[in-house]
C-alpha atoms as a PDB file:
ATOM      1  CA  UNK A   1     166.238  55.542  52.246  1.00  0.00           C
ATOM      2  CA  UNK A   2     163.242  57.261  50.996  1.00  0.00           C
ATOM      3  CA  UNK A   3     160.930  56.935  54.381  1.00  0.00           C
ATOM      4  CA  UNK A   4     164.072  58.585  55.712  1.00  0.00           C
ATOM      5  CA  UNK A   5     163.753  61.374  53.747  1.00  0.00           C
ATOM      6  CA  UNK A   6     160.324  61.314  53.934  1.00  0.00           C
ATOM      7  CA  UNK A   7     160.384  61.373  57.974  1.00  0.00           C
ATOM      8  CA  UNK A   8     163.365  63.919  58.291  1.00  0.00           C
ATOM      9  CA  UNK A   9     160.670  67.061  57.201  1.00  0.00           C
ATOM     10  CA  UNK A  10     158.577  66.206  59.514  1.00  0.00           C
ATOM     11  CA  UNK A  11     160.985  65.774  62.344  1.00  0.00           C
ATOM     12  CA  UNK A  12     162.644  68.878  61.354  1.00  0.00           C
ATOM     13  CA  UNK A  13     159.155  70.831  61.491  1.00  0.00           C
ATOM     14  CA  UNK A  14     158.683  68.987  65.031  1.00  0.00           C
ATOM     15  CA  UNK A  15     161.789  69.859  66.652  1.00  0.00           C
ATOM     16  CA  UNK A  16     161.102  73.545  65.575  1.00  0.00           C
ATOM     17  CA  UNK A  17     157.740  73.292  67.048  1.00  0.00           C
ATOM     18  CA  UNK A  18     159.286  71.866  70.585  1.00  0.00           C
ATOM     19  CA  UNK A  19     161.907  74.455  70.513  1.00  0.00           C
ATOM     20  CA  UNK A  20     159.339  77.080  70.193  1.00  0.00           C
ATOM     21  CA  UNK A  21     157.518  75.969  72.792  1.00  0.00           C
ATOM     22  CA  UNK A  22     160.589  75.336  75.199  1.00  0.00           C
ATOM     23  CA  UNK A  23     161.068  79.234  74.305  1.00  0.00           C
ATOM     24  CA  UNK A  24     157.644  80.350  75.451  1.00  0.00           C
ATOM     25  CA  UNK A  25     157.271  77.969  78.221  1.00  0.00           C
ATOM     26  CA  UNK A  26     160.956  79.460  79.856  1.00  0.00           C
ATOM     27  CA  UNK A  27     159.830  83.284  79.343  1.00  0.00           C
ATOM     28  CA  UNK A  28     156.451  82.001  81.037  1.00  0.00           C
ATOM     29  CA  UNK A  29     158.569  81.067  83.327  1.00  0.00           C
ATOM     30  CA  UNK A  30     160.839  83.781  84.246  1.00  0.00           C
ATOM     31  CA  UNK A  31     157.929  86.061  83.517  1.00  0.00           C
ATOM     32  CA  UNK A  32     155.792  83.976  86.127  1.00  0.00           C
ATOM     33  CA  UNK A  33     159.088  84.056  88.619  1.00  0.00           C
ATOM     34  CA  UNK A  34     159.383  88.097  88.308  1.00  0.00           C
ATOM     35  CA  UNK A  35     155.683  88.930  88.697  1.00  0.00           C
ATOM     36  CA  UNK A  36     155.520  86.642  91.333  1.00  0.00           C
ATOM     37  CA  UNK A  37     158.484  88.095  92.956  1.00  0.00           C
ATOM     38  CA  UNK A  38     156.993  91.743  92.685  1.00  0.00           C
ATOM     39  CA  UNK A  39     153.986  90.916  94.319  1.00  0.00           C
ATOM     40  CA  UNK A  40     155.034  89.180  97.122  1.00  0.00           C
ATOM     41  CA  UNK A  41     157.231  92.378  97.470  1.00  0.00           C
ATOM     42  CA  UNK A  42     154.229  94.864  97.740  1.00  0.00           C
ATOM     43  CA  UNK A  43     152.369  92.635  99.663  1.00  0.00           C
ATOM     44  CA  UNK A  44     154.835  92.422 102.356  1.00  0.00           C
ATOM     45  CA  UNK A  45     155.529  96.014 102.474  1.00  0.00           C
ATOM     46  CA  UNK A  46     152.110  97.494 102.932  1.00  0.00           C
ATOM     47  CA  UNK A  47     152.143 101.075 101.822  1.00  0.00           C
ATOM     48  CA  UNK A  48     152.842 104.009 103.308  1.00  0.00           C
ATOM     49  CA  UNK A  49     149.477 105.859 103.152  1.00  0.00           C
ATOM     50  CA  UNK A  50     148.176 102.889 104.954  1.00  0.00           C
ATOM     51  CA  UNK A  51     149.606 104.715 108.398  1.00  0.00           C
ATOM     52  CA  UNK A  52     147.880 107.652 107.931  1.00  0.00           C
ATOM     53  CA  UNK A  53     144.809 106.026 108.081  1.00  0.00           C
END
């Protein structure tokens, strides 16, 4: 029993440390998703003031 309760800290500090990084590697993500998503956007539309060159 005790290198139970010895090893359950540590796996509690663990899973908080994966879950953490599960969090910032999904806004990455959606962050990563969205930017990309914007630039494709103005780079496929070029701008207007580009005609009146």
């Amino acid at each position: 029993m005790t290198t139970k309760n010895n090893l359950d800290p540590r796996i509690a500090k663990l899973e908080d440390q994966l879950e953490k990084r599960l969090r910032l590697a999904l806004l990455t993500l959606v962050l990563g998703i969205l930017i990309g998503f914007i630039f494709g956007a103005v780079i496929a539309m070029p701008p207007v003031w580009l005609g009146a060159l």
